[in-house]
C-alpha atoms as a PDB file:
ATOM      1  CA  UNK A   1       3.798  14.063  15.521  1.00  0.00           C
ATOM      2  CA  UNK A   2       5.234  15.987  12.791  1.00  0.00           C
ATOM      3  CA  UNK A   3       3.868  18.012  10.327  1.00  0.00           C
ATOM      4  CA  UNK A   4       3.117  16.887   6.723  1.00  0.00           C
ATOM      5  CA  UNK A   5       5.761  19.581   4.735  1.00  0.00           C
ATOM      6  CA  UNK A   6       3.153  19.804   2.560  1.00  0.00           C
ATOM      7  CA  UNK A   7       0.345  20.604   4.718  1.00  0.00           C
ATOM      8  CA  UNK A   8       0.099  24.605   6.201  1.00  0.00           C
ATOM      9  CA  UNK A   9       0.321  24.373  10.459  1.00  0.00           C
ATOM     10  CA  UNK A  10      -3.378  25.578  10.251  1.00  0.00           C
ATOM     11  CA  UNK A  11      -4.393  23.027   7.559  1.00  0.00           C
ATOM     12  CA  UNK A  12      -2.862  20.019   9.648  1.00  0.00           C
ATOM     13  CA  UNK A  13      -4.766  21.334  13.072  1.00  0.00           C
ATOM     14  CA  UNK A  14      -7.770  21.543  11.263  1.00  0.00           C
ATOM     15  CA  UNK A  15      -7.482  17.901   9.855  1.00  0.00           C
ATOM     16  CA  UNK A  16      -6.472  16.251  13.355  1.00  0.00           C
ATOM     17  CA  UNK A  17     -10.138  18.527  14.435  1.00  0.00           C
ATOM     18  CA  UNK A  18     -12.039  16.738  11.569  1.00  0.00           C
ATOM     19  CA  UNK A  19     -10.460  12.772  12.180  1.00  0.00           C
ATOM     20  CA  UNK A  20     -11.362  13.071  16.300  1.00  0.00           C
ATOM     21  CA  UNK A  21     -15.027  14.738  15.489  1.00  0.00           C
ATOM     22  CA  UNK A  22     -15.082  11.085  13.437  1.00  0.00           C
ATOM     23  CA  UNK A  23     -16.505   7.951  14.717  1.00  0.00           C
ATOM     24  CA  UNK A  24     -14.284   4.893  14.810  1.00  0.00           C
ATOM     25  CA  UNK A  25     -15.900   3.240  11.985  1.00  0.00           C
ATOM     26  CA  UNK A  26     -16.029   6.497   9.981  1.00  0.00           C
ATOM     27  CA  UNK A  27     -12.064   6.612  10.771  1.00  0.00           C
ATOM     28  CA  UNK A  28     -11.734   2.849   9.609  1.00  0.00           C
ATOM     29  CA  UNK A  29     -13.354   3.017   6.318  1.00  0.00           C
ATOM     30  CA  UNK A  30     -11.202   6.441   5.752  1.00  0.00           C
ATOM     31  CA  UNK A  31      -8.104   4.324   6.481  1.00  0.00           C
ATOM     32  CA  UNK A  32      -9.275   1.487   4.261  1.00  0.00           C
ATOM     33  CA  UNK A  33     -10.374   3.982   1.662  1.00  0.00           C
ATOM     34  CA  UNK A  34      -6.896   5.576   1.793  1.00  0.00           C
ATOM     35  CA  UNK A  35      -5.000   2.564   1.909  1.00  0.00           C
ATOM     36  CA  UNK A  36      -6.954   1.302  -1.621  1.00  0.00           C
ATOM     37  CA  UNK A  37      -5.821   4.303  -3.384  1.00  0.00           C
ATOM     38  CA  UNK A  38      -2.163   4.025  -2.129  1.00  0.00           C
ATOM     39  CA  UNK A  39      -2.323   0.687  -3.614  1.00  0.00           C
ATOM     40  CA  UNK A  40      -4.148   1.766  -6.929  1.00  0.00           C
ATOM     41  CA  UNK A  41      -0.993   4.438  -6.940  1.00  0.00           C
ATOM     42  CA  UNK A  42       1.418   1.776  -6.552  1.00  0.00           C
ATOM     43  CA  UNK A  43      -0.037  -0.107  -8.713  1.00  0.00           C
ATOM     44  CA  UNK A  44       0.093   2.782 -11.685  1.00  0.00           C
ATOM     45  CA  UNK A  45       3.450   2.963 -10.843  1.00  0.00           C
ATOM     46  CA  UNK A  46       4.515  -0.488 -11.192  1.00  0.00           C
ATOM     47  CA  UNK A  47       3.013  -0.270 -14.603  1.00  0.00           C
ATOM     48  CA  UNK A  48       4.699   2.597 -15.738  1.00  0.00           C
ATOM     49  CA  UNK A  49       8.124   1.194 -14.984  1.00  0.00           C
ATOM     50  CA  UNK A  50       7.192  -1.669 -17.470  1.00  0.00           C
ATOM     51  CA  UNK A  51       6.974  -0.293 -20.681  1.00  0.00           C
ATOM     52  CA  UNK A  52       6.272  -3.652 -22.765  1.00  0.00           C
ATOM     53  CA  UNK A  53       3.231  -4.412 -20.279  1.00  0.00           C
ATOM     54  CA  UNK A  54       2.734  -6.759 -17.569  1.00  0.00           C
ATOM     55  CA  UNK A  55      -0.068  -9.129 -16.740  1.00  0.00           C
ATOM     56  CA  UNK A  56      -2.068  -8.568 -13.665  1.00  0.00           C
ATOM     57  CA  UNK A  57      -0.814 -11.260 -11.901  1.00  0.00           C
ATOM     58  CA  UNK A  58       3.007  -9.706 -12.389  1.00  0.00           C
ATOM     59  CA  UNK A  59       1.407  -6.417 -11.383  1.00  0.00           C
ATOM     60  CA  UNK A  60       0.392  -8.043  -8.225  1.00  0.00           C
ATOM     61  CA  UNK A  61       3.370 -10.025  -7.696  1.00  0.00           C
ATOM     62  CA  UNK A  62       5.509  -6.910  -7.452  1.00  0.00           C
ATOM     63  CA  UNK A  63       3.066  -5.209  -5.291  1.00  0.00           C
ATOM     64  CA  UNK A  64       3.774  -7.743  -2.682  1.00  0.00           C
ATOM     65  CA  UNK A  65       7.507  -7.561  -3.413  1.00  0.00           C
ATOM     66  CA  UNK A  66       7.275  -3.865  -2.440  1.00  0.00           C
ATOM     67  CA  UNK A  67       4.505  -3.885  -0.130  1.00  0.00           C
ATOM     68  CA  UNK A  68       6.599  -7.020   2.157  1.00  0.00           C
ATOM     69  CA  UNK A  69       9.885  -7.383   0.677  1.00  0.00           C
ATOM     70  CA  UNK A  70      11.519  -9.294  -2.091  1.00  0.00           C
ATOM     71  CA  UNK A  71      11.932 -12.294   0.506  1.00  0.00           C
ATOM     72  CA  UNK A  72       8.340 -12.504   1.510  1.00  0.00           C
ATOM     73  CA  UNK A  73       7.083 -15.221  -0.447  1.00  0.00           C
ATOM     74  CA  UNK A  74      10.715 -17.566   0.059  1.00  0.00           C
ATOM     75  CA  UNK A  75       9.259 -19.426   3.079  1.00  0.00           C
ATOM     76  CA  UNK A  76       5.876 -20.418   1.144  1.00  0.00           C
ATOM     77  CA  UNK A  77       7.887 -21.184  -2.114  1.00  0.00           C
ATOM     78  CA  UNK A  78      10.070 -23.215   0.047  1.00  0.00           C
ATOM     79  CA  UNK A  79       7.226 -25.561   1.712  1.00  0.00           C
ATOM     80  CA  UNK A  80       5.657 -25.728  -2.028  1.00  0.00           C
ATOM     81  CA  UNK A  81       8.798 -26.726  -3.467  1.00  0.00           C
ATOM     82  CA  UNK A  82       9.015 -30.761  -4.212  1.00  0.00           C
ATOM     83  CA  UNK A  83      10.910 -32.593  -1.425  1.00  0.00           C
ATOM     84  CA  UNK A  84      14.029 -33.734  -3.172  1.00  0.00           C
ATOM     85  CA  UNK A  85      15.318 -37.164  -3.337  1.00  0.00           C
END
């Protein structure tokens, strides 16, 4: 595994010491903890980078778009979509 660069040697020993003294849940809810700030982070970000504003719903629209890819959503579109005649 390689070491965070911004993370000391000691300081990245010590944290592996304090995730396996944790219990499997106690790891879980870190991860999920974690992983709801990352988003919140994204989610700032995504904001910032649209000066005039953006709903919620485009907010959340490019968080999939960069969480999954731009294409993620084609194959649901696709079987929404009207058949055409």
């Amino acid at each position: 595994m390689r070491r965070p660069l911004d993370t000391s040697i000691d300081g990245r020993e010590r944290q592996l010491e304090l995730y396996r003294a944790m219990t499997a849940e106690d790891r879980v809810r870190l991860a999920d903890q974690m992983s709801t700030e990352v988003r919140e982070l994204a989610r700032a970000g995504i904001r910032a980078r649209m000066p005039d504003g953006a709903t919620v719903a485009e907010v959340e629209a490019e968080l999939v778009r960069t969480l999954v890819g731009p294409n993620a959503g084609a194959g649901a579109q696709a079987r929404r979509a009207p058949a055409s005649r």
